[in-house]
N, C-alpha and C. Protein backbone atom coordinates (compact mmCIF):
# COMPACT_ATOMS: atom_id res chain seq x y z
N UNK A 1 -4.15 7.15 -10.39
CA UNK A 1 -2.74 7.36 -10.06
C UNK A 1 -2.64 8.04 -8.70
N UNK A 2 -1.63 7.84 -7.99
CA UNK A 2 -1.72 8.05 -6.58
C UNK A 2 0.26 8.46 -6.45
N UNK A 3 0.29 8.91 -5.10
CA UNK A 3 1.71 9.47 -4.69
C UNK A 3 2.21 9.01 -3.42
N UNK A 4 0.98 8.07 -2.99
CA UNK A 4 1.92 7.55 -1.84
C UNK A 4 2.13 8.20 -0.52
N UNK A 5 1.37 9.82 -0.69
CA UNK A 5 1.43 10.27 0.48
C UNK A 5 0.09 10.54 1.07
N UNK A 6 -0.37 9.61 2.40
CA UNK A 6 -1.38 9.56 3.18
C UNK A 6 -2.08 10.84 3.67
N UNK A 7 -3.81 10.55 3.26
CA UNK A 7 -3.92 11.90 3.59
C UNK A 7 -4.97 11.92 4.90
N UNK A 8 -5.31 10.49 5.18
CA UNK A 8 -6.77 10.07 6.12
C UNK A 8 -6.23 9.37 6.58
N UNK A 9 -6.63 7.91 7.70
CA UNK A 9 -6.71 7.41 8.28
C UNK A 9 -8.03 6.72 8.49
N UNK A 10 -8.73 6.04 7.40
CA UNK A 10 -10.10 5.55 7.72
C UNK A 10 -10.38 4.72 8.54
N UNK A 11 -11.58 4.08 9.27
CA UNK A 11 -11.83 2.89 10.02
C UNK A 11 -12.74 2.44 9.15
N UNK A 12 -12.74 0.67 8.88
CA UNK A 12 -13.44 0.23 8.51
C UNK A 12 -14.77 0.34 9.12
N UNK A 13 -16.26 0.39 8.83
CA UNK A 13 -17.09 0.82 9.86
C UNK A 13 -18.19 -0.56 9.77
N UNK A 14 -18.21 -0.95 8.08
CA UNK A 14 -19.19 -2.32 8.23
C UNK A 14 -18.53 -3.52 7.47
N UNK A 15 -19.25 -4.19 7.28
CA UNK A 15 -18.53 -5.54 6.04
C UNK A 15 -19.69 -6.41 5.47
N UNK A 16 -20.25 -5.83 4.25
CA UNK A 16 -21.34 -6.83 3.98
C UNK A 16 -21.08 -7.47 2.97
N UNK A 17 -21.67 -8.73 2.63
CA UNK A 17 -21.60 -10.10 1.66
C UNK A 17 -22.81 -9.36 0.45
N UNK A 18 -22.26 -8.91 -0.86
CA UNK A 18 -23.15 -8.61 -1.68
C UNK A 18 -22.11 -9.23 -2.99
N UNK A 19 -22.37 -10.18 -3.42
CA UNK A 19 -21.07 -11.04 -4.33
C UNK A 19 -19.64 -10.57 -4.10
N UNK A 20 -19.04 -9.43 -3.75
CA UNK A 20 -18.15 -9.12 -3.50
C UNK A 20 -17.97 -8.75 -2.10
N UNK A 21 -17.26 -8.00 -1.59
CA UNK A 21 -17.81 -7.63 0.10
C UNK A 21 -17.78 -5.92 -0.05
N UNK A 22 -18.99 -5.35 0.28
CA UNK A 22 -19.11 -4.32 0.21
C UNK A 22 -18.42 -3.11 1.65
N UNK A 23 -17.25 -3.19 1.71
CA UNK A 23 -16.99 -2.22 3.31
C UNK A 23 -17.35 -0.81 3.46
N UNK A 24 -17.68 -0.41 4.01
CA UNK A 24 -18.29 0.61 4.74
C UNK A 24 -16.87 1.76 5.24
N UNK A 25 -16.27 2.85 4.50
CA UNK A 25 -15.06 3.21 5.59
C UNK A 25 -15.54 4.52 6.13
N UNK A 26 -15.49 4.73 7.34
CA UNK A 26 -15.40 5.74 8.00
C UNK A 26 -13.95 6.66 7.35
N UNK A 27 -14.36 8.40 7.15
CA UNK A 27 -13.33 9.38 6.83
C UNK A 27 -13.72 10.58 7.23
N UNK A 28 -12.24 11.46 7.78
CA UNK A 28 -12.98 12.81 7.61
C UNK A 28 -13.09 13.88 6.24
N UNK A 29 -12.48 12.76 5.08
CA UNK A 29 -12.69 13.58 4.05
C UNK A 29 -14.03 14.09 3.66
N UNK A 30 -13.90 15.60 3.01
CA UNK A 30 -15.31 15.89 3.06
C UNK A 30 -16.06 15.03 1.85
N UNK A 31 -16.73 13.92 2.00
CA UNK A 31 -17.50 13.51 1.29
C UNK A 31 -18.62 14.01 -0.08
N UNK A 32 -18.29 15.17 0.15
CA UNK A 32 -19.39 15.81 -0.76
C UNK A 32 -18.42 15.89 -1.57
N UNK A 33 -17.81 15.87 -1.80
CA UNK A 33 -16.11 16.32 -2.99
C UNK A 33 -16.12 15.08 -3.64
N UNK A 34 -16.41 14.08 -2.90
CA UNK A 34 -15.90 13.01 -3.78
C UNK A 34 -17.23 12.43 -4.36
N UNK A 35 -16.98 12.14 -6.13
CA UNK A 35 -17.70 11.72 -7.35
C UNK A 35 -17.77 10.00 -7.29
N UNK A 36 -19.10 9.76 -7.23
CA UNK A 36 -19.39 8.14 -7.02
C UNK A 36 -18.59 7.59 -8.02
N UNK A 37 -17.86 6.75 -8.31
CA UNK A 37 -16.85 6.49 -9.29
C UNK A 37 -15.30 6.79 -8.84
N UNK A 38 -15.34 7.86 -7.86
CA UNK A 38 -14.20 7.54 -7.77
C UNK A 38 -12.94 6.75 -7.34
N UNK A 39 -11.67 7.04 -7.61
CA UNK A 39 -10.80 6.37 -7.29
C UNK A 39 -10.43 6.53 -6.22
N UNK A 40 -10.02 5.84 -4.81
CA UNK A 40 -9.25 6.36 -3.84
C UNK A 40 -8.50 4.96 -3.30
N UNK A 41 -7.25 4.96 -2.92
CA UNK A 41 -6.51 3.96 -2.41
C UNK A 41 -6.45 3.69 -0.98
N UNK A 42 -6.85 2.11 -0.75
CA UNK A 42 -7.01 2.15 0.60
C UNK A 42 -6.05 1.29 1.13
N UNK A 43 -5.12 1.54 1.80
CA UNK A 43 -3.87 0.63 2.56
C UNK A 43 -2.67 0.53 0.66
N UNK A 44 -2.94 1.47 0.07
CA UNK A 44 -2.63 0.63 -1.26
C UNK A 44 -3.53 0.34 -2.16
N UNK A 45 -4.49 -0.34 -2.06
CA UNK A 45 -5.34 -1.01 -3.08
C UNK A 45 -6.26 -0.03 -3.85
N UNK A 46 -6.02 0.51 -5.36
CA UNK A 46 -7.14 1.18 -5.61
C UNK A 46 -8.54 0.60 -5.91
N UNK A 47 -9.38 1.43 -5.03
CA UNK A 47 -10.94 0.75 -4.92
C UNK A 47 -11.83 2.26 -5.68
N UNK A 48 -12.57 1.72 -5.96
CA UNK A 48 -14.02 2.40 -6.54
C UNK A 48 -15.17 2.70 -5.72
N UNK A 49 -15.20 4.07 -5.03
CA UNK A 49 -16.38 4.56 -4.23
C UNK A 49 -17.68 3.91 -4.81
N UNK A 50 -18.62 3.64 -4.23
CA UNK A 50 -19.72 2.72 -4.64
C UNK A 50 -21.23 3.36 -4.05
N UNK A 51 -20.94 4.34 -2.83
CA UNK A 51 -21.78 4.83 -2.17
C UNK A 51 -20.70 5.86 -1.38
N UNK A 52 -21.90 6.97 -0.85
CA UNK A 52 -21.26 7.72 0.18
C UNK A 52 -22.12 8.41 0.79
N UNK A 53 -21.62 9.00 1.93
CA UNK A 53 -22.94 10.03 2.84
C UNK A 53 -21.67 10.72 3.76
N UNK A 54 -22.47 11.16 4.22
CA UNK A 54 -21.24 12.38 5.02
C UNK A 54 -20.26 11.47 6.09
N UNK A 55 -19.25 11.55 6.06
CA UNK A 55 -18.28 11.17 6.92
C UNK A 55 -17.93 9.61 6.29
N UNK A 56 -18.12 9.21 5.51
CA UNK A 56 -18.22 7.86 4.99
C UNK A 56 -18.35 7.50 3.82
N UNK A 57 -17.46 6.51 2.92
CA UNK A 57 -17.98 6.30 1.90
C UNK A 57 -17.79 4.60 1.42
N UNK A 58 -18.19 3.96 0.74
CA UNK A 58 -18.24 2.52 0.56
C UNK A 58 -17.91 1.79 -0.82
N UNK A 59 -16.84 0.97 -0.42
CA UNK A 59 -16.32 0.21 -2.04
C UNK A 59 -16.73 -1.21 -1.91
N UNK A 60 -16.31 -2.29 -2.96
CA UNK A 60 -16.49 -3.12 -3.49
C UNK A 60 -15.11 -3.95 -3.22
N UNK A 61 -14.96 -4.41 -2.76
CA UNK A 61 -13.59 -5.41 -2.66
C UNK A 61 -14.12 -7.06 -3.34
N UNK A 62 -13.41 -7.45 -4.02
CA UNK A 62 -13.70 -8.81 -5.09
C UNK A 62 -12.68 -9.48 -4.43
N UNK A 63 -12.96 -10.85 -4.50
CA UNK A 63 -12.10 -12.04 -3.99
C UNK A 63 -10.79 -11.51 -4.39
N UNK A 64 -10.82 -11.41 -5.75
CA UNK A 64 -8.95 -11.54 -6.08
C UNK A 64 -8.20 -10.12 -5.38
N UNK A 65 -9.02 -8.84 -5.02
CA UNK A 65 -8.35 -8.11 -4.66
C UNK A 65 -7.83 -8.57 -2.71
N UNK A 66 -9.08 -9.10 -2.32
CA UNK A 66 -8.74 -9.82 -0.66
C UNK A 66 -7.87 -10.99 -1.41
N UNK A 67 -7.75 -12.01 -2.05
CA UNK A 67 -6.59 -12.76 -2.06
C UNK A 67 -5.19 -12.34 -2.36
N UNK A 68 -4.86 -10.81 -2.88
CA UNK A 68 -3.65 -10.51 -2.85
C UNK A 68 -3.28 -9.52 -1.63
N UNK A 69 -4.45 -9.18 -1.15
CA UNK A 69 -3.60 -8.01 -0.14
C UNK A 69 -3.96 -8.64 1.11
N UNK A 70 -3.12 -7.92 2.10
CA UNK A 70 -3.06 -9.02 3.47
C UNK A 70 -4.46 -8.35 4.12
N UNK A 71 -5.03 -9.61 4.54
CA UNK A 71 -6.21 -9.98 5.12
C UNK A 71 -6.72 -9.09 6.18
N UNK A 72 -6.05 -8.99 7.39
CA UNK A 72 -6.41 -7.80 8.13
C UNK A 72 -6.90 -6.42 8.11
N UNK A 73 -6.21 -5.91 6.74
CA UNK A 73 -7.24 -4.40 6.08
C UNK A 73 -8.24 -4.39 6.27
N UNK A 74 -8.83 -5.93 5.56
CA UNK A 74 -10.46 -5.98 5.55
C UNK A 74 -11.14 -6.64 7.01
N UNK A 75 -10.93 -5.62 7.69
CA UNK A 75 -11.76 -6.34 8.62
C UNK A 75 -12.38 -5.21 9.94
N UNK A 76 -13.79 -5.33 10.56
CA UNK A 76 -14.25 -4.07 11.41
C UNK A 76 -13.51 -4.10 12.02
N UNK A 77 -13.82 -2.49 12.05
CA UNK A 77 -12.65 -2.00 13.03
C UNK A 77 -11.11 -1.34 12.39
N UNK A 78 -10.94 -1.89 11.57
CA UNK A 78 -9.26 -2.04 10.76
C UNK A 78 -9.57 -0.25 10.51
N UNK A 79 -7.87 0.16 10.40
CA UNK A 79 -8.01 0.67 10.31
C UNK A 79 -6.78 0.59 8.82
N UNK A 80 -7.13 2.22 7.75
CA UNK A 80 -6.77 1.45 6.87
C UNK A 80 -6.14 3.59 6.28
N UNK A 81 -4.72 2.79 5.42
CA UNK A 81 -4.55 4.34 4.87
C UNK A 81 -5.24 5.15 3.67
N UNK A 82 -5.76 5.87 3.77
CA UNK A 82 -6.28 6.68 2.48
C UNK A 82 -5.65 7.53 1.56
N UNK A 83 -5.82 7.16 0.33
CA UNK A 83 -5.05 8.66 -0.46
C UNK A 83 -6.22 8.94 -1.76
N UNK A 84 -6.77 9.86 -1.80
CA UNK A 84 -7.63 10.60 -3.20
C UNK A 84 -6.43 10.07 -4.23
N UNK A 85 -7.32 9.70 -5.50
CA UNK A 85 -6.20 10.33 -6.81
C UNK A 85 -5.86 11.64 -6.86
N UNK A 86 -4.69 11.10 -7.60
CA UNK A 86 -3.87 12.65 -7.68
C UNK A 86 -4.72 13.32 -8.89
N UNK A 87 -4.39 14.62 -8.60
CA UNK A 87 -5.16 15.36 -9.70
C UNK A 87 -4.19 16.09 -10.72
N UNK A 88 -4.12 16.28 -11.85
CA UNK A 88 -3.42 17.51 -12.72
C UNK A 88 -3.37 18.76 -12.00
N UNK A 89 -1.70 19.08 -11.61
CA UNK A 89 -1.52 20.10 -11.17
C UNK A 89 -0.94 19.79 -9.37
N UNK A 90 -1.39 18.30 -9.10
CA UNK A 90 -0.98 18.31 -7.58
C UNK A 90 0.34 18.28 -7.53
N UNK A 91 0.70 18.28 -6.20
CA UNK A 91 2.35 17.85 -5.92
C UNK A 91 2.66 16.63 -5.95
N UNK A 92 3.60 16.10 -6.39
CA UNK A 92 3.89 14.85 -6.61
C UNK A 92 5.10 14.49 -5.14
N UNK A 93 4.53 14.68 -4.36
CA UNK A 93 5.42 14.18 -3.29
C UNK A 93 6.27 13.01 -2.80
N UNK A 94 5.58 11.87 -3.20
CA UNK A 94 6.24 10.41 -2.34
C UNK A 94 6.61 10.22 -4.50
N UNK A 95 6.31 9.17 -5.08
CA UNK A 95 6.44 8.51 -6.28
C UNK A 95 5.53 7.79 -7.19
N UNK A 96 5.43 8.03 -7.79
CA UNK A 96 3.96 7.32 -8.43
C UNK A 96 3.70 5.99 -8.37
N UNK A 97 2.51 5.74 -7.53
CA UNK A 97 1.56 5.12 -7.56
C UNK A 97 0.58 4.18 -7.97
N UNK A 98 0.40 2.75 -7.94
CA UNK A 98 -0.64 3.08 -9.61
C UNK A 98 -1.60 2.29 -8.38
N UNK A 99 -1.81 1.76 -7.22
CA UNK A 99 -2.83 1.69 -6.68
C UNK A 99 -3.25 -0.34 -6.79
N UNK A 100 -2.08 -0.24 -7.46
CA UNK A 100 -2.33 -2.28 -7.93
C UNK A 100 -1.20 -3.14 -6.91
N UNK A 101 -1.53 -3.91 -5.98
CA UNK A 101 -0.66 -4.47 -4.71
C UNK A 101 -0.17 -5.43 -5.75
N UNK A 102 1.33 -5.74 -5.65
CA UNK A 102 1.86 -6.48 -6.17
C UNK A 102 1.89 -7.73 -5.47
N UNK A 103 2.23 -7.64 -4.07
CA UNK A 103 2.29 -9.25 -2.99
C UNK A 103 2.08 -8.46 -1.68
N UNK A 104 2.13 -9.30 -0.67
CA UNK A 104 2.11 -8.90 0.64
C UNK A 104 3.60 -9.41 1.04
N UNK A 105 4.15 -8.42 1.71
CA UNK A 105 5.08 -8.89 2.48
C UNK A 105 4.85 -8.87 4.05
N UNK A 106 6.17 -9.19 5.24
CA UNK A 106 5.83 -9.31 6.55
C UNK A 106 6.85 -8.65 7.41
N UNK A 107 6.51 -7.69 8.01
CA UNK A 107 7.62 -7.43 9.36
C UNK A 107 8.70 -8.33 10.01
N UNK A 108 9.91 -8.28 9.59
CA UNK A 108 10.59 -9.22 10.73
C UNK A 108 11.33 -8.18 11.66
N UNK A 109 11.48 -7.14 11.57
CA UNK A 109 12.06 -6.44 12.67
C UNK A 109 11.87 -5.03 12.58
N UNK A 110 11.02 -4.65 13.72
CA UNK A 110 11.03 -3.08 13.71
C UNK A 110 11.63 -2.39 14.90
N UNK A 111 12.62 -1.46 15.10
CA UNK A 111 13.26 -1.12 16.18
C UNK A 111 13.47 0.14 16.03
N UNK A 112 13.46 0.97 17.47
CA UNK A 112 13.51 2.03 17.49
C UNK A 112 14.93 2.51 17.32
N UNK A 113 15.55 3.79 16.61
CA UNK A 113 16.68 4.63 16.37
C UNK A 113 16.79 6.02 16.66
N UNK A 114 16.83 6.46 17.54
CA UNK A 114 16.81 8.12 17.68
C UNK A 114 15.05 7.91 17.96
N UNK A 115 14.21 9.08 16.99
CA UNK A 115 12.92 8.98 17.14
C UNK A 115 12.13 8.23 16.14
N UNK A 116 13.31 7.43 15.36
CA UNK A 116 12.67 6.92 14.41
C UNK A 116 12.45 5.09 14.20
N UNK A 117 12.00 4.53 13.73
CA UNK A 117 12.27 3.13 13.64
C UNK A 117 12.72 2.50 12.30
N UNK A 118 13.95 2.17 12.64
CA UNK A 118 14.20 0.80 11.24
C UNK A 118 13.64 -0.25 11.07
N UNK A 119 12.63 -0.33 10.05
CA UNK A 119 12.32 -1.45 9.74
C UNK A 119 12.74 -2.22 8.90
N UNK A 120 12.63 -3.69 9.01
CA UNK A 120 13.02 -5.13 8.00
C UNK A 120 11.59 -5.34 7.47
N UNK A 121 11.65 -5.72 6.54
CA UNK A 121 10.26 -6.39 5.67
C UNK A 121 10.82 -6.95 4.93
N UNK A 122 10.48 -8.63 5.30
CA UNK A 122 10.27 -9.73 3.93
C UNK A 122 9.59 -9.31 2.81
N UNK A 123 10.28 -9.91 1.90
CA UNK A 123 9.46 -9.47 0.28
C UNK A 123 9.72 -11.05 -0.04
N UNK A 124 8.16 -11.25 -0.92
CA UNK A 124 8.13 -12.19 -1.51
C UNK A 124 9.30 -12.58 -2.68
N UNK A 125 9.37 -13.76 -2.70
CA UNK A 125 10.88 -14.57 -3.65
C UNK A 125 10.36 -13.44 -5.51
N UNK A 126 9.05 -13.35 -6.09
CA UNK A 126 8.66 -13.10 -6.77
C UNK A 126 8.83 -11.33 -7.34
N UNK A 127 9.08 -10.56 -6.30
CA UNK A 127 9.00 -9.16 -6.18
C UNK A 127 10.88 -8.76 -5.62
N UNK A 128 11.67 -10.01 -5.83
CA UNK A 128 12.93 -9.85 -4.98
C UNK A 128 13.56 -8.59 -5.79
N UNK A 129 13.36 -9.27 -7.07
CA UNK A 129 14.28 -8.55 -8.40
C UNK A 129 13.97 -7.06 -8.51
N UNK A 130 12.80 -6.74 -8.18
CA UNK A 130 12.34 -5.17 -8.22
C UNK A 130 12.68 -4.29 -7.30
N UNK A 131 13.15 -4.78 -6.25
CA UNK A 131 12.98 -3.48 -5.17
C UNK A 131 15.32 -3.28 -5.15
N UNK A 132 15.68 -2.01 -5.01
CA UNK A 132 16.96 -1.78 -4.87
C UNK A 132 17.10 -0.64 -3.69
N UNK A 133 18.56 -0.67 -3.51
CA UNK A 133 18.67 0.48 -2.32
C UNK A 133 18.50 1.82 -2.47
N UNK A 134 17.75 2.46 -2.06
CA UNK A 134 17.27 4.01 -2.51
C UNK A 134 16.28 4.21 -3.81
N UNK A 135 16.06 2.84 -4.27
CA UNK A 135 14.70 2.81 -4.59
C UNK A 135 13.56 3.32 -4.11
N UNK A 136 12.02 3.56 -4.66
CA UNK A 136 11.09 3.64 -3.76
C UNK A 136 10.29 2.17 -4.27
N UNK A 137 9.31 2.40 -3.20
CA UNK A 137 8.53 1.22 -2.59
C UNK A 137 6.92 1.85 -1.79
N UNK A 138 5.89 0.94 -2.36
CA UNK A 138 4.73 1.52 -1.36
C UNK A 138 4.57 -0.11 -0.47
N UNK A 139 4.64 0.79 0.72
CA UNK A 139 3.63 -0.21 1.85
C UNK A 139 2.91 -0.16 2.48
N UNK A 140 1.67 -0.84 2.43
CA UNK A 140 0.33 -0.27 3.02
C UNK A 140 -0.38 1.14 2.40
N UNK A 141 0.14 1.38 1.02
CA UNK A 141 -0.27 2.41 0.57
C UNK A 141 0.98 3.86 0.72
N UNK A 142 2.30 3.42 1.37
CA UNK A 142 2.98 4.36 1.84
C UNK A 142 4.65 4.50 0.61
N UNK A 143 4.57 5.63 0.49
CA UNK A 143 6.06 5.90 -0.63
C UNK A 143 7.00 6.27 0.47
N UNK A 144 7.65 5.17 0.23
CA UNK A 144 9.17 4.36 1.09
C UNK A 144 10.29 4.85 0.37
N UNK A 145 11.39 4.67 0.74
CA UNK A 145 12.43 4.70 -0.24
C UNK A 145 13.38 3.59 0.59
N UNK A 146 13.57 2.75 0.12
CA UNK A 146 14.45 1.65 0.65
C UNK A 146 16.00 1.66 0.76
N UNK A 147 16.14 1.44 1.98
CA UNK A 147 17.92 1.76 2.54
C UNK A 147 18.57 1.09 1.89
N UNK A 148 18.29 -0.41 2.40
CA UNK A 148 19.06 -1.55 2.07
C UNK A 148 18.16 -2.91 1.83
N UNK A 149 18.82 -3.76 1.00
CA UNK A 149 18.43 -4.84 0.60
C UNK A 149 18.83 -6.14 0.55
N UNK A 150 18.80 -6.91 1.48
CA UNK A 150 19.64 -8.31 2.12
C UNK A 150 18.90 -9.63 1.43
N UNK A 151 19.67 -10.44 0.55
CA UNK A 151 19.81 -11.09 0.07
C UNK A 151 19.74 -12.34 0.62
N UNK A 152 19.38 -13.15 1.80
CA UNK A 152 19.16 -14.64 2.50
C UNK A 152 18.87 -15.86 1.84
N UNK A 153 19.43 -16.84 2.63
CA UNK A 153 18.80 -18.41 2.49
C UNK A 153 17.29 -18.36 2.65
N UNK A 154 16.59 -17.61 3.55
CA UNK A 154 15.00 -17.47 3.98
C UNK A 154 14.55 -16.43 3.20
N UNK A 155 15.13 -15.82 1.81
CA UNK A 155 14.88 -14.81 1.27
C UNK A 155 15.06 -13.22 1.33
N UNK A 156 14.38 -12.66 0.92
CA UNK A 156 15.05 -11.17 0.47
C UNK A 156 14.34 -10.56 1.79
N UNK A 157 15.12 -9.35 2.42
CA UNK A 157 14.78 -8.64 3.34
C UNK A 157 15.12 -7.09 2.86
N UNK A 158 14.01 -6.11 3.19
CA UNK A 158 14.51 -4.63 2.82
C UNK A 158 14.47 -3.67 4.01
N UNK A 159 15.33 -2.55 4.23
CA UNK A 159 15.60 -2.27 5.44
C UNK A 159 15.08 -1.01 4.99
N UNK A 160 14.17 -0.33 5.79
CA UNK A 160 13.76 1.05 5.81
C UNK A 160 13.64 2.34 7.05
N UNK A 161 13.48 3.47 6.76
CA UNK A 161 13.58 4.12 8.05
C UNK A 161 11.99 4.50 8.12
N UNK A 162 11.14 4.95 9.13
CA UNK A 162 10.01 5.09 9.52
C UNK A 162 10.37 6.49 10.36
N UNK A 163 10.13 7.76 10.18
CA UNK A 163 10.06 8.60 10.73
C UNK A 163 8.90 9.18 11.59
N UNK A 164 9.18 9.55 12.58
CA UNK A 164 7.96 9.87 13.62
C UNK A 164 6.62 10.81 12.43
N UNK A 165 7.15 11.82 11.84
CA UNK A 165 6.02 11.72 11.06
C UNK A 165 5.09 11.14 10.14
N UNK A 166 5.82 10.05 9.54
CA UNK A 166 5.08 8.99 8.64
C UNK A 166 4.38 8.58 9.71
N UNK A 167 4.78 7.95 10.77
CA UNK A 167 4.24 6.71 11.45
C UNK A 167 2.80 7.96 12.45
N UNK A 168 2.89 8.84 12.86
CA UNK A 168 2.04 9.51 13.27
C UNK A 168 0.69 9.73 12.04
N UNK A 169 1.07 10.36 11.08
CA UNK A 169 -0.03 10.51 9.95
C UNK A 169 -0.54 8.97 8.85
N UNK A 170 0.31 7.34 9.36
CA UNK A 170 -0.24 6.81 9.17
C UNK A 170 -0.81 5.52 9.77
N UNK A 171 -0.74 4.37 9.30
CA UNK A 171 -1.48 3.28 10.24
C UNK A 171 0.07 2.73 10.27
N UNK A 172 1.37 3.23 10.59
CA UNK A 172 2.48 2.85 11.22
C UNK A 172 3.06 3.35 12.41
N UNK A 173 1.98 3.73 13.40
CA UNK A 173 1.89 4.22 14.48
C UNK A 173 2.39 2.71 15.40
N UNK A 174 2.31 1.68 15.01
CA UNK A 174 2.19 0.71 15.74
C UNK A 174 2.66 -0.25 14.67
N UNK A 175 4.59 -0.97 15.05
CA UNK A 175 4.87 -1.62 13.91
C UNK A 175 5.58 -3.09 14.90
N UNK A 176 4.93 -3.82 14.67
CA UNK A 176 5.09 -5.12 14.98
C UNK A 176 5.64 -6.51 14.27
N UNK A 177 6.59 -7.04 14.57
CA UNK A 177 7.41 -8.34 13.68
C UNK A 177 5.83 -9.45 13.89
N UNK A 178 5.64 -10.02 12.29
CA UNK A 178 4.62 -10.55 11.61
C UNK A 178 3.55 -9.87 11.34
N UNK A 179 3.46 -8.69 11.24
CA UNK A 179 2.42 -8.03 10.58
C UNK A 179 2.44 -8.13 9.23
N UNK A 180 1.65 -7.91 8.09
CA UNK A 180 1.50 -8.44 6.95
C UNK A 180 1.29 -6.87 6.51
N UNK A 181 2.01 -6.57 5.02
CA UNK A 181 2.21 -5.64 4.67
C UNK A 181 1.51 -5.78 3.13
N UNK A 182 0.59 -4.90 2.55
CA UNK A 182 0.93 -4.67 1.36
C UNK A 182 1.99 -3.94 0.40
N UNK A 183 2.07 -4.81 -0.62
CA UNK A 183 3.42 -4.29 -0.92
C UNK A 183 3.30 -3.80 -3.19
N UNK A 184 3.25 -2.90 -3.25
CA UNK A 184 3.53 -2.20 -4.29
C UNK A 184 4.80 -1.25 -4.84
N UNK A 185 5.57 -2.44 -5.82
CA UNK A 185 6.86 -2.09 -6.25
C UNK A 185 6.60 -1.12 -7.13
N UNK A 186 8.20 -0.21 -8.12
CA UNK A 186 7.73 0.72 -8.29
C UNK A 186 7.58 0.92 -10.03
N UNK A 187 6.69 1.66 -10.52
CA UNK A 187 6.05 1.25 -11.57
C UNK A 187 7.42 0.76 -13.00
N UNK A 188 7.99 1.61 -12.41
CA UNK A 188 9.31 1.73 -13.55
C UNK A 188 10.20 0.38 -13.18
N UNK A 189 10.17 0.20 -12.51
CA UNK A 189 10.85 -1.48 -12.04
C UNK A 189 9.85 -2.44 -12.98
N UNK A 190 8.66 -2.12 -12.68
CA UNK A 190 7.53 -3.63 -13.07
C UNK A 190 8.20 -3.24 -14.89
N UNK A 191 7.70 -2.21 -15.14
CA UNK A 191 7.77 -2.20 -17.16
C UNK A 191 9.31 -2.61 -17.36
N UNK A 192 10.30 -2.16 -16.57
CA UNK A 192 11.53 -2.60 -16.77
C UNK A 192 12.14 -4.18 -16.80
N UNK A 193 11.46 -5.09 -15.76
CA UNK A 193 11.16 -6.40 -15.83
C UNK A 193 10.36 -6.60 -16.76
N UNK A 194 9.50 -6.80 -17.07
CA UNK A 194 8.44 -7.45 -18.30
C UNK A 194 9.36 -7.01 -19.52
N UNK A 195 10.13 -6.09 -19.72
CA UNK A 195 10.93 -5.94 -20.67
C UNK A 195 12.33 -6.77 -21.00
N UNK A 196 12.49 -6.61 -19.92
CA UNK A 196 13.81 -7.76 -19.52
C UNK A 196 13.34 -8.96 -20.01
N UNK A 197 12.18 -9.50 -19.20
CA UNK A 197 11.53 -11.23 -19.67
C UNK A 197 11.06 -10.97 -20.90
N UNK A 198 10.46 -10.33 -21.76
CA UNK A 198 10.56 -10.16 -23.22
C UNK A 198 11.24 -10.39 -24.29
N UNK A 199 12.67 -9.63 -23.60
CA UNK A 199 13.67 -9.77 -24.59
C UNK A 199 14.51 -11.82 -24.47
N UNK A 200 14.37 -11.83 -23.01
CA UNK A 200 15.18 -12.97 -22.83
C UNK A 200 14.22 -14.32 -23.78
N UNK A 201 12.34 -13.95 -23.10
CA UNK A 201 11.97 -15.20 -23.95
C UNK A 201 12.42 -14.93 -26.05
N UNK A 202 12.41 -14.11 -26.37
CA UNK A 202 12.43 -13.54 -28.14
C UNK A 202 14.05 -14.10 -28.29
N UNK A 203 14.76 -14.53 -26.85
CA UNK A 203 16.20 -15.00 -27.56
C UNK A 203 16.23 -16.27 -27.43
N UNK A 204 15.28 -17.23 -26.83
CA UNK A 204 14.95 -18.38 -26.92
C UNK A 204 15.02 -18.64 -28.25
């Protein structure tokens, strides 16, 4: 379980072919803290430490987790957001978490406002129904809370604000129209749908 609020900034450092792809991330978390097994979310995606040594530690990424999250995370060089699981007793700052990318969405407009930037992000036709205004939302691993939500012929668009401190402490330092976003709706939306489609198929 995770909160959405970034605490690293890793670089991917290697990428090896071992049935899955084993990446390599550069961190300054202190590595000795963290228990082989553990959980930590990277851009979003919760992965399973697999190895570690000082300044670095290494997961396991499986096809289906690179076929749902956008492609660029995984790659040298990338740089990618980090968050530890939360622990009993932490602050629950951004919204819970669960570390599972629902779709990728894409930048169509990021523009500057005062010191901050509004962004647009496409959401897939599939994830339309979940996200609302003043909702939260993770992207790239980040707890959003969504302004607004535009309804199109080309599909659903959600409008958010990006404050100089998010975008400084994460990999939204640099926000560009077609960048590919991971996108994790919010947990109470997903059980609230599957409940919804429950009841509707039982009235069939």
């Amino acid at each position: 379980m995770f909160t959405g609020i970034i605490t690293d900034i890793g670089t991917v450092e290697t990428i090896e072919k071992k049935g899955d792809l084993r990446i390599r991330i550069g961190t300054r978390y202190d590595t000795a803290s963290i228990d082989l097994g553990a959980s930590i979310a990277c851009s979003g995606a919760c992965l399973t430490v697999v190895e570690k040594g000082p300044g670095w530690f290494a997961v396991d990424v499986s096809g289906e987790t690179i076929a749902r999250t956008a492609g660029a995370v995984w790659t040298e060089g990338g740089r990618i957001n980090l968050e530890r699981a939360l622990r009993v007793g932490d602050e629950l700052g951004g919204h819970i978490v669960t570390g599972h990318v629902d779709g990728v969405g894409r930048i169509v407009a990021a523009d500057p406002v005062g010191g901050s930037t509004a962004l647009k992000v496409w959401v897939p036709d599939d994830l339309a129904a979940y996200v609302a205004p003043k909702g939260s939302v993770a992207l790239d691993g980040i707890s959003l809370t969504v302004n607004t939500v535009e309804d199109g012929p080309e599909g659903t668009v959600i409008g958010l604000n990006i404050i100089p401190h998010t975008a400084e402490m994460t990999t939204f330092e640099i926000l560009e129209p077609g960048r590919a976003l991971n996108i994790e709706i919010d947990v109470l939306a997903r059980y609230l749908g599957r409940m919804e489609e429950l009841n509707h198929a039982r009235k069939r």
